[in-house]
N, C-alpha and C. Protein backbone atom coordinates (compact mmCIF):
# COMPACT_ATOMS: atom_id res chain seq x y z
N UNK A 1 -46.35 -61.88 -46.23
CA UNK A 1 -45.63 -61.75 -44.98
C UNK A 1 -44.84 -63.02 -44.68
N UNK A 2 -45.32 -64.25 -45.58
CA UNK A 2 -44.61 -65.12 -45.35
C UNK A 2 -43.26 -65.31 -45.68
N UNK A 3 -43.18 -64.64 -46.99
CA UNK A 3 -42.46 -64.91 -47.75
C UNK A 3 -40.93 -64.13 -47.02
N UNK A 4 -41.22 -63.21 -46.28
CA UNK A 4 -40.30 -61.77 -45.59
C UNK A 4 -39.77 -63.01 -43.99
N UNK A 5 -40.25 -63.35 -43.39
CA UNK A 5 -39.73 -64.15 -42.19
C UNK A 5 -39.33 -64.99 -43.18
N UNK A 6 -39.61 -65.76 -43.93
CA UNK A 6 -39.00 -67.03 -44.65
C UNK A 6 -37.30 -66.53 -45.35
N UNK A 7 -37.61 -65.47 -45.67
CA UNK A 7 -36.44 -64.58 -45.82
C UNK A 7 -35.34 -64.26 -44.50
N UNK A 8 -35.82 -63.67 -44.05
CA UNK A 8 -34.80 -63.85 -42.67
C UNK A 8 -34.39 -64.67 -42.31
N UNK A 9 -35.87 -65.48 -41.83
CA UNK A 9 -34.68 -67.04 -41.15
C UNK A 9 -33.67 -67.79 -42.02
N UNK A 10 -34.00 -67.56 -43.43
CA UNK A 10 -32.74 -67.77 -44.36
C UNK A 10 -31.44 -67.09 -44.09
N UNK A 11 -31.78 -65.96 -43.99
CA UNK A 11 -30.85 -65.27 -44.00
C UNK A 11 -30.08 -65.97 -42.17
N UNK A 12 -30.71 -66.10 -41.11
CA UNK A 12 -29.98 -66.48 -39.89
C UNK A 12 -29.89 -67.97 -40.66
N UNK A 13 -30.23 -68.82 -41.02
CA UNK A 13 -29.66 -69.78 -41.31
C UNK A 13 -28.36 -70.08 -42.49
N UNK A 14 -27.99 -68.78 -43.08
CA UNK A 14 -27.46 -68.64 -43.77
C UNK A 14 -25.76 -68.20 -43.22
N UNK A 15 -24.65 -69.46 -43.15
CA UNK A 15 -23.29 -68.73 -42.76
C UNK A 15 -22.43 -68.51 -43.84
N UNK A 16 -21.88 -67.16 -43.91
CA UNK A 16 -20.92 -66.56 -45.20
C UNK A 16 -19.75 -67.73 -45.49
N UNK A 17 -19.46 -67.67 -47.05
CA UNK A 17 -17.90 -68.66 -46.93
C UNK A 17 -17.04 -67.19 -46.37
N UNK A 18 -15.44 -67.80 -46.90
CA UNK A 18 -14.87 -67.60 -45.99
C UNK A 18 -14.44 -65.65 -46.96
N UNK A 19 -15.26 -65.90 -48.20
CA UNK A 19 -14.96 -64.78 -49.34
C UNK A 19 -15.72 -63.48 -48.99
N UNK A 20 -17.14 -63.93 -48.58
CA UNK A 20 -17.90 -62.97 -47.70
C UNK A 20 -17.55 -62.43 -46.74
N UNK A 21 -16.73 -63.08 -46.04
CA UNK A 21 -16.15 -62.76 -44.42
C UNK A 21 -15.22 -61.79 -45.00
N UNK A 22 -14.17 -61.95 -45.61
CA UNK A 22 -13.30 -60.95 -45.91
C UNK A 22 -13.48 -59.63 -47.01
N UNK A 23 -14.54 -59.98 -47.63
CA UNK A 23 -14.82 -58.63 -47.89
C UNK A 23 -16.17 -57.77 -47.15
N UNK A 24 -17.02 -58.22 -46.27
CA UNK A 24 -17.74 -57.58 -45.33
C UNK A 24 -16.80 -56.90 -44.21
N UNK A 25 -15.54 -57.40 -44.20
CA UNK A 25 -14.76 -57.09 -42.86
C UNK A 25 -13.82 -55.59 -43.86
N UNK A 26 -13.95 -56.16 -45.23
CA UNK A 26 -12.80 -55.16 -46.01
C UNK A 26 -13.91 -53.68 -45.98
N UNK A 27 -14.89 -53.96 -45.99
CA UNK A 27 -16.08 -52.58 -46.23
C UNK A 27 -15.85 -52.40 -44.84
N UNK A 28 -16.21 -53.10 -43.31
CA UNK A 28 -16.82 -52.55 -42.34
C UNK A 28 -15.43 -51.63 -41.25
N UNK A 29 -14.31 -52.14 -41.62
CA UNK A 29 -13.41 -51.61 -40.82
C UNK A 29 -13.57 -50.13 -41.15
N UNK A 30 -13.13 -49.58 -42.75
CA UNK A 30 -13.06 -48.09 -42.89
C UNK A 30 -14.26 -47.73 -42.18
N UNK A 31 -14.82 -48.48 -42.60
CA UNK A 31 -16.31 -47.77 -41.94
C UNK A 31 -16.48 -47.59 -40.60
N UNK A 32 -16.08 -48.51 -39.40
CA UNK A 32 -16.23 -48.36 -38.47
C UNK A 32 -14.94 -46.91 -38.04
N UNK A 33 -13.77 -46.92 -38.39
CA UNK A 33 -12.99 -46.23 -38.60
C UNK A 33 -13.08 -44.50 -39.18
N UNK A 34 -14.23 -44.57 -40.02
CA UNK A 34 -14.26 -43.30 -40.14
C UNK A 34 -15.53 -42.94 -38.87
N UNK A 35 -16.68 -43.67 -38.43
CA UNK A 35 -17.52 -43.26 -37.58
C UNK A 35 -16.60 -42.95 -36.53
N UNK A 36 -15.54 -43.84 -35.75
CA UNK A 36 -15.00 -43.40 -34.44
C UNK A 36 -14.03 -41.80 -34.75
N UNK A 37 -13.85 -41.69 -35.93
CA UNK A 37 -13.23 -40.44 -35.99
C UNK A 37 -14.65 -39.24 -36.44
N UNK A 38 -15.28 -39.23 -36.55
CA UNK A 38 -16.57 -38.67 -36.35
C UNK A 38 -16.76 -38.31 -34.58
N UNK A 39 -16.72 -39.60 -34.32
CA UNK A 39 -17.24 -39.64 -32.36
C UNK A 39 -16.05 -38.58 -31.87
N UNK A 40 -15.07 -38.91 -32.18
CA UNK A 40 -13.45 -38.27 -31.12
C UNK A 40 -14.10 -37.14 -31.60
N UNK A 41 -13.82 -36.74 -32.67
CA UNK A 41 -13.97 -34.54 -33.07
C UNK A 41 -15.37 -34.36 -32.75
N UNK A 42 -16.02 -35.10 -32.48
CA UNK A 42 -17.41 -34.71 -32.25
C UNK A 42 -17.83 -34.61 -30.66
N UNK A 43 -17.09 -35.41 -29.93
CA UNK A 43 -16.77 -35.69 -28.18
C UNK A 43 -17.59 -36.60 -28.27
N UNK A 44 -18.12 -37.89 -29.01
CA UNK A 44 -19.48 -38.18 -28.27
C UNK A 44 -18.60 -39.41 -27.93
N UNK A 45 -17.36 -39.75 -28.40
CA UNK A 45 -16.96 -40.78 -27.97
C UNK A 45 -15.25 -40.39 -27.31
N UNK A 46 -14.94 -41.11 -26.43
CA UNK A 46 -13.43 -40.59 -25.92
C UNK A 46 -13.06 -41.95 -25.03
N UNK A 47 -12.00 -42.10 -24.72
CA UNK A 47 -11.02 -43.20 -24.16
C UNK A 47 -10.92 -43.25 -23.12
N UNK A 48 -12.06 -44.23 -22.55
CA UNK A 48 -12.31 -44.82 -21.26
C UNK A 48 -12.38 -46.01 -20.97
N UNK A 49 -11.23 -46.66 -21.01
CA UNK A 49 -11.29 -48.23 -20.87
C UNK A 49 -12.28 -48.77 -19.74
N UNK A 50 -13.03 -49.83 -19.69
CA UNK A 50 -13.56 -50.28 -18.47
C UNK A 50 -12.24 -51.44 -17.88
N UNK A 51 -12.34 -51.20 -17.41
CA UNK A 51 -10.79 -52.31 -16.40
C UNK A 51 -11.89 -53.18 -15.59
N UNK A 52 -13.03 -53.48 -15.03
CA UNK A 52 -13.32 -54.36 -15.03
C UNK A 52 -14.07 -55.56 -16.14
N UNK A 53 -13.34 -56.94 -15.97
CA UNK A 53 -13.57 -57.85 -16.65
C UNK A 53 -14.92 -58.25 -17.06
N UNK A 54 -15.79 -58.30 -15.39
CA UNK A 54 -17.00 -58.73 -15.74
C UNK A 54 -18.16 -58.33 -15.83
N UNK A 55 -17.65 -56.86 -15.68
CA UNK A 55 -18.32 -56.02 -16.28
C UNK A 55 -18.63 -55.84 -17.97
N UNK A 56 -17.54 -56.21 -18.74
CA UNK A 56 -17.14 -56.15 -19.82
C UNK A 56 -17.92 -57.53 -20.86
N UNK A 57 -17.91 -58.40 -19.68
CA UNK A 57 -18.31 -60.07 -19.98
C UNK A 57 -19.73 -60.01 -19.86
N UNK A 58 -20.19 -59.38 -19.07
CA UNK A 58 -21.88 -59.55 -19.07
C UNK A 58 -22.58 -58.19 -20.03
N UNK A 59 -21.77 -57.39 -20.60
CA UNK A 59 -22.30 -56.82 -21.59
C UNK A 59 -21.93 -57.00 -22.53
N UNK A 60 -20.69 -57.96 -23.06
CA UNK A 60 -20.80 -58.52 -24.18
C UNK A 60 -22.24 -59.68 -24.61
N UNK A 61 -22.27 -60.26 -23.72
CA UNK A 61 -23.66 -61.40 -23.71
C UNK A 61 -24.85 -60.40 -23.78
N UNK A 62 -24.82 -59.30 -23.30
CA UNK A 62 -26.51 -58.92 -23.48
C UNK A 62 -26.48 -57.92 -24.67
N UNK A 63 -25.37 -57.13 -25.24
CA UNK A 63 -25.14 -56.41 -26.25
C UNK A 63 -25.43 -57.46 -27.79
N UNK A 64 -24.82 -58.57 -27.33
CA UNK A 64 -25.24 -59.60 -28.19
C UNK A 64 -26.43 -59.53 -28.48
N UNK A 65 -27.42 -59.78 -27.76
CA UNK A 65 -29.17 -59.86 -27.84
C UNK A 65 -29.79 -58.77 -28.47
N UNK A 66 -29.21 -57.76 -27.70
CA UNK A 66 -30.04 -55.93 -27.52
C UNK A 66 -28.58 -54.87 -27.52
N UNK A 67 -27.99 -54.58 -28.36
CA UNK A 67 -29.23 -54.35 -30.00
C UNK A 67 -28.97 -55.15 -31.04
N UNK A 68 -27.55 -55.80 -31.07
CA UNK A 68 -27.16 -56.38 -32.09
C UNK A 68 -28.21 -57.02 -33.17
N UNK A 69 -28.29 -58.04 -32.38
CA UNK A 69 -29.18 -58.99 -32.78
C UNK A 69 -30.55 -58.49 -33.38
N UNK A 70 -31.09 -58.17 -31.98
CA UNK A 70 -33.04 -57.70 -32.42
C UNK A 70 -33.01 -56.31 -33.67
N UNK A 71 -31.79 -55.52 -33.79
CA UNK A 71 -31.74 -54.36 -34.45
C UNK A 71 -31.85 -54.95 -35.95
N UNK A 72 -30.73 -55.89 -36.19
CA UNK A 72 -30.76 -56.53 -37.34
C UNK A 72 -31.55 -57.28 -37.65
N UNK A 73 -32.15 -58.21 -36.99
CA UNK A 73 -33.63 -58.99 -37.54
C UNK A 73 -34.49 -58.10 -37.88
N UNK A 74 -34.64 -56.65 -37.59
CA UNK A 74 -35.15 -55.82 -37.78
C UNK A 74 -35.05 -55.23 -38.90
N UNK A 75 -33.96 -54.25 -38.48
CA UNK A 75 -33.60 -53.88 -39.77
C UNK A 75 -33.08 -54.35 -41.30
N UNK A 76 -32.06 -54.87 -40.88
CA UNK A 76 -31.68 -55.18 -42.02
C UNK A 76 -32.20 -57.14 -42.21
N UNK A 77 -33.03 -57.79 -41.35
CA UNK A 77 -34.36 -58.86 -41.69
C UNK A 77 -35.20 -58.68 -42.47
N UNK A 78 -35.92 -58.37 -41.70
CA UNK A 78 -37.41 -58.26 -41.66
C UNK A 78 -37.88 -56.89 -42.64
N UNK A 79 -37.56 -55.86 -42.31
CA UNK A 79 -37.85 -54.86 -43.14
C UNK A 79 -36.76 -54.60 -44.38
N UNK A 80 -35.13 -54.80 -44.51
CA UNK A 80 -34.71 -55.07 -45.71
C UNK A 80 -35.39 -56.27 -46.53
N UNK A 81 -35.81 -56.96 -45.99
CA UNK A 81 -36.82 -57.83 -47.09
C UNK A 81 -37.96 -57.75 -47.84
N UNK A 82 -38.79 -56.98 -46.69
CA UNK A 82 -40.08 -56.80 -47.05
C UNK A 82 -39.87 -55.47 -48.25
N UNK A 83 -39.54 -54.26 -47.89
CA UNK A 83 -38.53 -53.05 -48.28
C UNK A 83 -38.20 -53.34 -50.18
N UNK A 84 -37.33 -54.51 -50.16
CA UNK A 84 -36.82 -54.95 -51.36
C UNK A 84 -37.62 -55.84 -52.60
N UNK A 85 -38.92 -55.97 -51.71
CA UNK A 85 -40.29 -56.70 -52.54
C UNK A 85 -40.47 -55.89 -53.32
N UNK A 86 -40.70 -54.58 -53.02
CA UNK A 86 -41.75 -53.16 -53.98
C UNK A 86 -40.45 -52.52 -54.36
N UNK A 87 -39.38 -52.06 -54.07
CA UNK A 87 -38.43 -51.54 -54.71
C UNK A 87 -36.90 -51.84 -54.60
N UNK A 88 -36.40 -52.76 -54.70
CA UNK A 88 -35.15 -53.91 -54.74
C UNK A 88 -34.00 -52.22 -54.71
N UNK A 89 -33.93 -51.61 -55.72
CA UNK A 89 -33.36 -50.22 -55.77
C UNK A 89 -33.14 -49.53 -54.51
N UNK A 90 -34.43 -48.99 -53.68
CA UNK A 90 -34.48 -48.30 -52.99
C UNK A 90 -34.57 -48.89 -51.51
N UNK A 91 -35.13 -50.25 -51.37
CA UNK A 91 -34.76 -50.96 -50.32
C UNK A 91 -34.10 -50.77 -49.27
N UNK A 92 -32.86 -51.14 -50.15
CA UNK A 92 -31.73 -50.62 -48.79
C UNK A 92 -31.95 -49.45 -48.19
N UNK A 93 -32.20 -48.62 -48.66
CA UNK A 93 -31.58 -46.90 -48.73
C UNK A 93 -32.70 -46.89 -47.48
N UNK A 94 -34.24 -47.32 -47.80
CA UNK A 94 -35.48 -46.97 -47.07
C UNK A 94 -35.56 -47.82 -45.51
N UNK A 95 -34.59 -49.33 -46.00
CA UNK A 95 -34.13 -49.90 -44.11
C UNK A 95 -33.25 -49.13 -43.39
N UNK A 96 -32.47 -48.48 -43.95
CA UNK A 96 -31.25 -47.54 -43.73
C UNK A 96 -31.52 -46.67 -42.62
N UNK A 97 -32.51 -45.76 -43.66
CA UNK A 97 -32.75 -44.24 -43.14
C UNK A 97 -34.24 -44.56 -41.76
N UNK A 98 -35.05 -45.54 -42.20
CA UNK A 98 -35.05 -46.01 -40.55
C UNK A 98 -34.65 -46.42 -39.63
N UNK A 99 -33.50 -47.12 -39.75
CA UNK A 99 -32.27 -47.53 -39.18
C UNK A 99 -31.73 -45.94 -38.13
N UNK A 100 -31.57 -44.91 -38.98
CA UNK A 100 -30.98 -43.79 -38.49
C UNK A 100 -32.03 -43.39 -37.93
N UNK A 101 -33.07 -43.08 -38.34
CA UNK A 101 -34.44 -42.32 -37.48
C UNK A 101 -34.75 -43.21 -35.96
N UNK A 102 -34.54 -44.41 -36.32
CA UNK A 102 -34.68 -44.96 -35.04
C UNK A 102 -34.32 -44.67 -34.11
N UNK A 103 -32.79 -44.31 -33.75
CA UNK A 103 -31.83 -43.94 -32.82
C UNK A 103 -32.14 -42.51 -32.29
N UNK A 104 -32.37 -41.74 -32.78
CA UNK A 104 -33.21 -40.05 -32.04
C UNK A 104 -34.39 -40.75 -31.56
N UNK A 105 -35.41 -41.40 -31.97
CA UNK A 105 -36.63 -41.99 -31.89
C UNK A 105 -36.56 -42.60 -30.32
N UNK A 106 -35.39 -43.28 -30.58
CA UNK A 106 -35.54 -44.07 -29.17
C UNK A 106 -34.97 -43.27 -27.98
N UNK A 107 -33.68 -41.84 -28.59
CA UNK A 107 -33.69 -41.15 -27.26
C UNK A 107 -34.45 -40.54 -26.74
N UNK A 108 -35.12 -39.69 -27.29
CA UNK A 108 -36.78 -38.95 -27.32
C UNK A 108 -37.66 -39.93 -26.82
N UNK A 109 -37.84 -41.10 -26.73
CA UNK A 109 -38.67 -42.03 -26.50
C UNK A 109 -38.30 -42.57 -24.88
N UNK A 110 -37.37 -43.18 -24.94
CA UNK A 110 -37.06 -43.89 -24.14
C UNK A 110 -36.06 -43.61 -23.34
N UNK A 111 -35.45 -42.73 -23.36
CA UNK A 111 -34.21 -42.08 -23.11
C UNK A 111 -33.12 -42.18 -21.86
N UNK A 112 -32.15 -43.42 -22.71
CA UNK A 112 -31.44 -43.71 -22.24
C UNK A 112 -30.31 -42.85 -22.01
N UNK A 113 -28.81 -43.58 -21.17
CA UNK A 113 -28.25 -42.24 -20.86
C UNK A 113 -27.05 -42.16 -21.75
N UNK A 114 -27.59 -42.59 -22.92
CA UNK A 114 -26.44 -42.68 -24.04
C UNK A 114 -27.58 -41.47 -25.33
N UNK A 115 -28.73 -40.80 -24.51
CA UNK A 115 -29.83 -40.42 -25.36
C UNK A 115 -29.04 -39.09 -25.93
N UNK A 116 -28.14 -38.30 -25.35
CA UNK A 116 -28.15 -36.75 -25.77
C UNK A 116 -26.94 -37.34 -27.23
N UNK A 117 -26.14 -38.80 -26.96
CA UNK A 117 -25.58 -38.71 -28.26
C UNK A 117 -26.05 -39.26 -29.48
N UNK A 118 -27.20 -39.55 -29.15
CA UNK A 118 -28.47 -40.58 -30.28
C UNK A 118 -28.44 -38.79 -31.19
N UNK A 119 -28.68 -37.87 -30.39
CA UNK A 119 -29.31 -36.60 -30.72
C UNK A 119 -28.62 -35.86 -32.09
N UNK A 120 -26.95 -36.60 -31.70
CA UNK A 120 -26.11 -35.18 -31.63
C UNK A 120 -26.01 -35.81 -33.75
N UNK A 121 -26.02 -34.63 -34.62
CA UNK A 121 -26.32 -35.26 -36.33
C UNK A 121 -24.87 -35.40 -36.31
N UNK A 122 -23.75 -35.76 -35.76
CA UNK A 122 -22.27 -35.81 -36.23
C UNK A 122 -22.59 -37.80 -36.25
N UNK A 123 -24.12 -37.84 -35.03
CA UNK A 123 -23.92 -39.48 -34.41
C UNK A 123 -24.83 -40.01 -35.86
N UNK A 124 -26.05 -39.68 -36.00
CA UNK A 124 -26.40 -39.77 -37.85
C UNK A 124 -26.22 -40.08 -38.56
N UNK A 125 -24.83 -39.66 -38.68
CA UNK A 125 -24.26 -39.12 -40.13
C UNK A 125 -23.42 -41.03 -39.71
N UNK A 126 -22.71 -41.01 -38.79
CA UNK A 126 -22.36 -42.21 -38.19
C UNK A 126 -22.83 -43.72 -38.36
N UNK A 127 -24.33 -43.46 -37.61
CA UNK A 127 -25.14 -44.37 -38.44
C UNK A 127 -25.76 -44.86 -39.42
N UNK A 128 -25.90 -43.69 -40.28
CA UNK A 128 -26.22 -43.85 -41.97
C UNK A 128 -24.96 -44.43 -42.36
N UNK A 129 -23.57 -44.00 -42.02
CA UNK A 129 -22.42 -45.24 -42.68
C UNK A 129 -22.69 -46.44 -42.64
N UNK A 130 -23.08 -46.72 -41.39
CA UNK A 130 -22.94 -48.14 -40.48
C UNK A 130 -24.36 -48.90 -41.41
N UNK A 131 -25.50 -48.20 -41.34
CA UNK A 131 -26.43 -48.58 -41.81
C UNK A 131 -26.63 -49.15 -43.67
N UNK A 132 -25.13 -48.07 -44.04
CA UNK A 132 -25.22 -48.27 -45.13
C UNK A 132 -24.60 -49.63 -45.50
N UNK A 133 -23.08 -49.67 -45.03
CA UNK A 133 -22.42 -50.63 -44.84
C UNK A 133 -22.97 -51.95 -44.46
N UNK A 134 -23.79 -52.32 -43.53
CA UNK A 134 -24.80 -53.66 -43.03
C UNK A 134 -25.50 -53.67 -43.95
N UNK A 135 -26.22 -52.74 -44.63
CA UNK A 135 -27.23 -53.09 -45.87
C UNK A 135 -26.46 -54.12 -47.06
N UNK A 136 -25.16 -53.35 -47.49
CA UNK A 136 -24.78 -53.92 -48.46
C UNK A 136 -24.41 -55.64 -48.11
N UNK A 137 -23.38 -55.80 -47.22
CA UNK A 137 -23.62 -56.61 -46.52
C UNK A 137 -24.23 -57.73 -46.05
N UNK A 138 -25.23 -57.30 -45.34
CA UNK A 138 -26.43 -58.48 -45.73
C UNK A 138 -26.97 -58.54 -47.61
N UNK A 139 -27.41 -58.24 -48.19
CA UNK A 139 -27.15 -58.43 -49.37
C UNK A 139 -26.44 -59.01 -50.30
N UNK A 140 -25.19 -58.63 -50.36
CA UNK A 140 -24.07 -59.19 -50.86
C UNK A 140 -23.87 -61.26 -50.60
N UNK A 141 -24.10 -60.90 -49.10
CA UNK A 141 -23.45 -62.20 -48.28
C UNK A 141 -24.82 -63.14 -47.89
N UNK A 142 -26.04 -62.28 -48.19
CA UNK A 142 -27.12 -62.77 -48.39
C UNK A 142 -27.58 -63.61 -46.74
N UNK A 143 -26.65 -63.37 -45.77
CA UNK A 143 -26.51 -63.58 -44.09
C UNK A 143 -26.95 -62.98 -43.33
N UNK A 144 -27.35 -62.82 -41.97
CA UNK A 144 -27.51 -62.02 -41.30
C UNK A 144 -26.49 -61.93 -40.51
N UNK A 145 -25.55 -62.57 -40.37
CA UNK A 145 -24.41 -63.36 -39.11
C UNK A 145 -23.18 -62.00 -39.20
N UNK A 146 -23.07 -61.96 -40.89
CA UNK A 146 -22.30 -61.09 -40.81
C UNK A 146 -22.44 -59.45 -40.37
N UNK A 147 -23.46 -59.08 -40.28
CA UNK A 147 -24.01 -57.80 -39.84
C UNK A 147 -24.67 -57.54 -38.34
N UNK A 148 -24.68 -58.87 -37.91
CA UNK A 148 -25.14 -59.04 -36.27
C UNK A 148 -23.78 -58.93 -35.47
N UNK A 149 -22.73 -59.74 -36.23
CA UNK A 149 -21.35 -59.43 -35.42
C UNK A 149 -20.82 -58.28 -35.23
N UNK A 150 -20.71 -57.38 -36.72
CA UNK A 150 -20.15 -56.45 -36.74
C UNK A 150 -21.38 -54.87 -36.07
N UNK A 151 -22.21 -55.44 -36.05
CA UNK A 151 -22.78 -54.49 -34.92
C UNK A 151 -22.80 -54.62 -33.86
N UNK A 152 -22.17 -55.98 -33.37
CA UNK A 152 -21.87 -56.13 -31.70
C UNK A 152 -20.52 -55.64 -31.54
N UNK A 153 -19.82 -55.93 -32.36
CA UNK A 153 -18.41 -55.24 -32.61
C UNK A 153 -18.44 -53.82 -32.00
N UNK A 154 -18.95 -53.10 -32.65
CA UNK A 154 -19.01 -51.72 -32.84
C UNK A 154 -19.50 -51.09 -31.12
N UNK A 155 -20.64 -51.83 -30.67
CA UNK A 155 -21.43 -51.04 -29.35
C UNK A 155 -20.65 -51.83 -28.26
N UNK A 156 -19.79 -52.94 -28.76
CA UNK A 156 -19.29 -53.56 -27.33
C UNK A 156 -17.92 -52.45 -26.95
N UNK A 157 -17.17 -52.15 -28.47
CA UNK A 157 -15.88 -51.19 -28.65
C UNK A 157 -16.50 -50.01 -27.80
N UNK A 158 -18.00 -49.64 -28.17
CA UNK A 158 -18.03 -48.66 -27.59
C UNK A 158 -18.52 -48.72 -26.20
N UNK A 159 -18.96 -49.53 -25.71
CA UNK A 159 -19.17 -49.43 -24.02
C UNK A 159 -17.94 -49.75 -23.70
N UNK A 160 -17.16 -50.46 -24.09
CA UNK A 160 -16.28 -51.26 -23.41
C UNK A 160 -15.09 -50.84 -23.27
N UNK A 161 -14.64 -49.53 -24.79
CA UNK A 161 -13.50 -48.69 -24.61
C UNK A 161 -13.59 -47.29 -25.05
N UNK A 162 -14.91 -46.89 -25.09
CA UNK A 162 -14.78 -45.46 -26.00
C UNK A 162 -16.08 -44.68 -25.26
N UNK A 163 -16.06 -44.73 -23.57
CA UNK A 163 -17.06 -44.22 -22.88
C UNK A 163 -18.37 -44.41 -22.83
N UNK A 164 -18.64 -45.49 -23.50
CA UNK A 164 -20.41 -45.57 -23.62
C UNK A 164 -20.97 -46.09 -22.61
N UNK A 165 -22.22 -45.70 -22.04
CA UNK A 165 -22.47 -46.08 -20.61
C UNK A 165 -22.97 -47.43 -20.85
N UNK A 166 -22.99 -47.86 -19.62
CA UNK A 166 -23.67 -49.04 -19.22
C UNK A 166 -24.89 -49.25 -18.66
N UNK A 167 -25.93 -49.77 -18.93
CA UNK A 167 -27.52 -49.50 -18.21
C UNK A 167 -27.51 -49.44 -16.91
């Protein structure tokens, strides 16, 4: 167990050159790009700018924390590490697909008011990209930095311009 946190905090102590940056950004755009065209034909996402600023400003700072952050020490940390001890192969695939189970898990669970689109399998199919994409990702770039951004990226775009509620 040591060896799996010793891994992570590598990985947060770990910042991409500048070669990592541009090809994590070259994988994550299509990717984010084909999920928002998933959301539009699917309705779970649609074009609602928030026009206030600080509204926008204090959920960038806590979107930062929750989920960005704790999702990825998680997922693709702590359990892509441990995950990649017993099967380096299947690893990814097995942080992944808890990655996706999580998100029904937590609307059913906890159920927030973003829960009926955790539900909907068009949102799934969404996150298995995303999930797939951060796997490689951290891997590749051997970082966590780069997969914490681009998942703040993604939930700030979406509270902030593509209807996602706010707590």
């Amino acid at each position: 167990m040591h060896l799996i946190f010793q891994q992570t905090v590598g990985a947060l102590k770990t910042w991409p050159d500048s070669r990592h940056w541009f090809a994590a950004l070259r994988l994550a755009v299509p990717a984010l790009a084909i999920m928002a065209a998933l959301g539009f034909l699917a309705g779970w996402l649609v074009w609602n700018p928030v026009t206030d600023i600080t509204t926008v400003l204090v959920a960038a700072a806590f979107l930062f924390f929750v989920p960005a952050l704790l999702e990825e020490l998680l997922f693709r940390g702590v359990l892509l590490s441990w995950l990649t001890q017993f099967t380096p192969r299947w690893g990814a695939w097995l942080s992944t697909l808890l990655f996706v189970a999580w998100h029904p898990l937590q609307a059913l669970t906890i159920g927030p008011p973003w829960a009926d689109m955790f539900l909907q399998p068009t949102f799934w199919i969404a996150t298995l990209i995303m999930g797939i994409i951060l796997s490689h990702i951290r891997i590749v770039s051997r970082s966590l930095w780069p997969v914490i951004l681009i998942h703040w990226f993604a939930v700030l775009i979406w509270k902030s311009l593509l209807g996602g509620p706010f707590y």
